[in-house]
N, C-alpha and C. Protein backbone atom coordinates (compact mmCIF):
# COMPACT_ATOMS: atom_id res chain seq x y z
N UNK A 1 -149.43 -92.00 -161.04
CA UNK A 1 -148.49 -91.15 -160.33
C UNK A 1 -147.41 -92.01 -159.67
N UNK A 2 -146.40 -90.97 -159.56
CA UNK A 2 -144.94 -92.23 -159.06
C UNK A 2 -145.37 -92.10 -157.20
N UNK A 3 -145.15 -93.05 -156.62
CA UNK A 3 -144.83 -93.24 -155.35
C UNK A 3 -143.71 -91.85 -154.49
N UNK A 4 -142.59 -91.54 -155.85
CA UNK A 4 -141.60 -90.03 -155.07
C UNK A 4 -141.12 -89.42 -156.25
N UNK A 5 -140.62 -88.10 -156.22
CA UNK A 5 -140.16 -87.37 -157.62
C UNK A 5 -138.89 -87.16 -157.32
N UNK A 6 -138.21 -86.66 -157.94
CA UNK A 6 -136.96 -86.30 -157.78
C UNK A 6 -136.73 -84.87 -157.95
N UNK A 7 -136.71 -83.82 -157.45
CA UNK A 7 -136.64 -82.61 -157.53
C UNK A 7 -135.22 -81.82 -157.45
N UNK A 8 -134.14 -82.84 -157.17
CA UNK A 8 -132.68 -82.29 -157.27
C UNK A 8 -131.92 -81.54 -158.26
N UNK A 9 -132.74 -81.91 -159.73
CA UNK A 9 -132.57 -81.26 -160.95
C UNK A 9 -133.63 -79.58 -161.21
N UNK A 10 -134.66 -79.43 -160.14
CA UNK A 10 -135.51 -78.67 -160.31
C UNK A 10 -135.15 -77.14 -160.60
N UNK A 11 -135.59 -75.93 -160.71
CA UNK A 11 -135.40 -74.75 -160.69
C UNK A 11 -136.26 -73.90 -159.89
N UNK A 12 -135.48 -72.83 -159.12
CA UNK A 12 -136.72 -71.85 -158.48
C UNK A 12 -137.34 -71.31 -159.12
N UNK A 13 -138.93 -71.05 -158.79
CA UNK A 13 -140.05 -70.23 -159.60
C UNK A 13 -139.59 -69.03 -160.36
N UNK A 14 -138.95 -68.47 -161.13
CA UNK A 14 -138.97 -67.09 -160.65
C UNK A 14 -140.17 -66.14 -160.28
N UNK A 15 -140.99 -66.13 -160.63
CA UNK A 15 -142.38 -65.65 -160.25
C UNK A 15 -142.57 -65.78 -158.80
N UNK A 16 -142.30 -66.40 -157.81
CA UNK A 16 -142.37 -66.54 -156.46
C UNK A 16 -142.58 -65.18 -155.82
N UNK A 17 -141.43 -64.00 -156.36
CA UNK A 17 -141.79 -62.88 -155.49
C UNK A 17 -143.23 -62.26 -155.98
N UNK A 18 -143.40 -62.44 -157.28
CA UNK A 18 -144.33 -61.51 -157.25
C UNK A 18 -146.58 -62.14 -156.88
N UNK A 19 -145.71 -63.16 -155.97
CA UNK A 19 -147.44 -63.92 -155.26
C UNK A 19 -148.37 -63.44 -155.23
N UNK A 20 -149.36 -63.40 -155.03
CA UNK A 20 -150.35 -62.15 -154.87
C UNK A 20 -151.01 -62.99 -153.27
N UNK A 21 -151.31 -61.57 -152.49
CA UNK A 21 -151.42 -62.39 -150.74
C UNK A 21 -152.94 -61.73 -150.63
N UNK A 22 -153.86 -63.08 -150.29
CA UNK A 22 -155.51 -62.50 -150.37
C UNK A 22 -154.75 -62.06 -148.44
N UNK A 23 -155.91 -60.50 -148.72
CA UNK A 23 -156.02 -59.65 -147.92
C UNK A 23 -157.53 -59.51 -147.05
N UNK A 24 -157.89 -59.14 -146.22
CA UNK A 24 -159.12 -58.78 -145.72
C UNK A 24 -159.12 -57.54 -145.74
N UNK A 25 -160.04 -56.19 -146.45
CA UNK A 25 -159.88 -54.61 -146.26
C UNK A 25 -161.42 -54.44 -146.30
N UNK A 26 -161.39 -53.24 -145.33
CA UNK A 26 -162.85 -52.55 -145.91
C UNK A 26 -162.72 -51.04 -146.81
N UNK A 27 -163.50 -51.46 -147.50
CA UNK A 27 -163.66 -50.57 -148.72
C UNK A 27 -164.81 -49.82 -148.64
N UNK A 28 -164.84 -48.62 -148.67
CA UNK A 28 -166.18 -47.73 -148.81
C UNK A 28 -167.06 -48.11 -149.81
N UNK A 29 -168.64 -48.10 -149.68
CA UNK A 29 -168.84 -48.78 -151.27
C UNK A 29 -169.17 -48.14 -152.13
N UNK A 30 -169.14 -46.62 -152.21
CA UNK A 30 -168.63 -45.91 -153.60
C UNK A 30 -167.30 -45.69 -154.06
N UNK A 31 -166.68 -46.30 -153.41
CA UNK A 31 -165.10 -46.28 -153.90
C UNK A 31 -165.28 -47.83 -154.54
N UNK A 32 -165.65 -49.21 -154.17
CA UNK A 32 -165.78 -49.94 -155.24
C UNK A 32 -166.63 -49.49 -156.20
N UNK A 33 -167.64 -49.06 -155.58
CA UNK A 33 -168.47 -48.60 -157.62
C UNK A 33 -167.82 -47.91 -158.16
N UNK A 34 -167.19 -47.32 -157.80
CA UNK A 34 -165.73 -46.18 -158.69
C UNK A 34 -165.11 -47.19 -159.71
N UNK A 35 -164.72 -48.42 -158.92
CA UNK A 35 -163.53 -49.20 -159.56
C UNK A 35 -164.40 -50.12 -160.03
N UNK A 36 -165.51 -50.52 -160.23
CA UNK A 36 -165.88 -51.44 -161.04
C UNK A 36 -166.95 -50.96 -162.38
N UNK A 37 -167.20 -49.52 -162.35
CA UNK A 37 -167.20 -48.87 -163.34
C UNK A 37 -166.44 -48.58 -164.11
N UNK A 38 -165.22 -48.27 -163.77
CA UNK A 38 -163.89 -48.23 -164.34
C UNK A 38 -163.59 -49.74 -165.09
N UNK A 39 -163.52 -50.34 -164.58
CA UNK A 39 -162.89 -51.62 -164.51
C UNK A 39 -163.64 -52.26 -165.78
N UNK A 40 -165.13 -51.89 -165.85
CA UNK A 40 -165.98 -52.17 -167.17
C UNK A 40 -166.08 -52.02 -168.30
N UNK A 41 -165.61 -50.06 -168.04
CA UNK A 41 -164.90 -49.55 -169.05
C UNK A 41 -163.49 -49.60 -169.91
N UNK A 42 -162.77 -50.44 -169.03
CA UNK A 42 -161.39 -50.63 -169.46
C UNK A 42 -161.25 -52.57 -169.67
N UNK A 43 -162.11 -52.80 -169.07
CA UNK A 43 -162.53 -54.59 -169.49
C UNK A 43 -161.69 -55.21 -168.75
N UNK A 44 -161.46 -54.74 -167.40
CA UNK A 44 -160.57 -55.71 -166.73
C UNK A 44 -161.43 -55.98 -165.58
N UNK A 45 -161.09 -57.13 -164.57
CA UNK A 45 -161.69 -57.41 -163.75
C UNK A 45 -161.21 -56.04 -162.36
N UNK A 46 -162.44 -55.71 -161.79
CA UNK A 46 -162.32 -54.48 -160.64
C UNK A 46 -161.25 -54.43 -160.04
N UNK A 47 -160.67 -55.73 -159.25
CA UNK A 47 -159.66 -56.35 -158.42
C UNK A 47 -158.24 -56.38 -158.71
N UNK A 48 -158.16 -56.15 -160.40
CA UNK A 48 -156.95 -56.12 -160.46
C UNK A 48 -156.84 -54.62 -160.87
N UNK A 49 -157.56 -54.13 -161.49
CA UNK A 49 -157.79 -52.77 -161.62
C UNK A 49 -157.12 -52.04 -159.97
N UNK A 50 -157.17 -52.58 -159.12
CA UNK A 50 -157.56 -51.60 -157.41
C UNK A 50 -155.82 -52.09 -157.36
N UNK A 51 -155.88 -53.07 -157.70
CA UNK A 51 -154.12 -54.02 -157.51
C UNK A 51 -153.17 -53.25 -158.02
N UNK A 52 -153.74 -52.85 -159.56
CA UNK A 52 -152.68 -52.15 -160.56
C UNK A 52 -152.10 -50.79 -160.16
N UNK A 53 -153.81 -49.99 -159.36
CA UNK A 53 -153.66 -49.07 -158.86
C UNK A 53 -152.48 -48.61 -157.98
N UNK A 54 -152.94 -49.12 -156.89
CA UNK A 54 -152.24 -49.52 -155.55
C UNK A 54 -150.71 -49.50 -156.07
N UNK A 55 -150.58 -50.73 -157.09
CA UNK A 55 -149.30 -51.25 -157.16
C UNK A 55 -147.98 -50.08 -157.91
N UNK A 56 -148.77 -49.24 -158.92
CA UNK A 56 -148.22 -48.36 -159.53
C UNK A 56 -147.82 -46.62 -158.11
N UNK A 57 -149.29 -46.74 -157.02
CA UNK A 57 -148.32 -45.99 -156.19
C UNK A 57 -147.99 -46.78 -155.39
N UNK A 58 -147.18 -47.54 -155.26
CA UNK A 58 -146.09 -47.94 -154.27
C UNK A 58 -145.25 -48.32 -154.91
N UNK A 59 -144.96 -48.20 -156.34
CA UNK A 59 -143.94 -48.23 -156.81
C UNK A 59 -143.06 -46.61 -157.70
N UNK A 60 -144.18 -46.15 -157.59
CA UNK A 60 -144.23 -44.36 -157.25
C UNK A 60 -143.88 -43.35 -156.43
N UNK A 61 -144.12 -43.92 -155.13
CA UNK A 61 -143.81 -43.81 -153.57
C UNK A 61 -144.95 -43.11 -153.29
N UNK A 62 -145.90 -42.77 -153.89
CA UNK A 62 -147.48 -41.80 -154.04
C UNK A 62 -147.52 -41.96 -152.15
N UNK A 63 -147.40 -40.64 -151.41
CA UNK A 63 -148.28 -40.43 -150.53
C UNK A 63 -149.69 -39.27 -150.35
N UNK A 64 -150.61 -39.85 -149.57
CA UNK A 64 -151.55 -39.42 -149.78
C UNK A 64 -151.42 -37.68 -149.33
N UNK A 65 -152.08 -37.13 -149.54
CA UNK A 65 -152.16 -35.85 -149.12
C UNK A 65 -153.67 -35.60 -148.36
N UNK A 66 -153.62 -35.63 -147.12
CA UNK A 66 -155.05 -35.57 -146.43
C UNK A 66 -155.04 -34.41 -145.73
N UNK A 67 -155.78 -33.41 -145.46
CA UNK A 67 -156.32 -32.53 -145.07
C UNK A 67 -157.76 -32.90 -143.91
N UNK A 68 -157.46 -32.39 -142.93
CA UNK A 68 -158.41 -32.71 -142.12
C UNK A 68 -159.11 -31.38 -141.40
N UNK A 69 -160.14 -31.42 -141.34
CA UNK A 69 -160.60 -29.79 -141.35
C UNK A 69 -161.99 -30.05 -140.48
């Protein structure tokens, strides 16, 4: 390895915005067995399955509709 690099020629990531940021959540745990049944069936890992989810409503604008009774 060199002693310094030269990075003046470099380029920004483009990928940078789309980072993924570990979170701390609590999850009910039939709502993960939901998603990792799913997730088995469709052969993806649970986590990105819940990600894809998520990510498709908020790019949807999906608000929830809750009823409290």
């Amino acid at each position: 390895m060199r002693k310094e690099y030269d990075f003046s020629n470099s380029i920004q990531n483009p990928y940078a915005k789309k980072v993924k940021k570990q979170i701390s959540i609590k999850i009910e745990t039939d709502t993960i067995s939901y998603f990792k049944a799913l997730a088995e069936k469709v052969g993806i890992p649970y986590q990105n399955l819940m990600n894809a989810y998520l990510t498709d409503c908020a790019v949807n604008h999906v608000e929830p509709k809750l009823e409290w009774s």
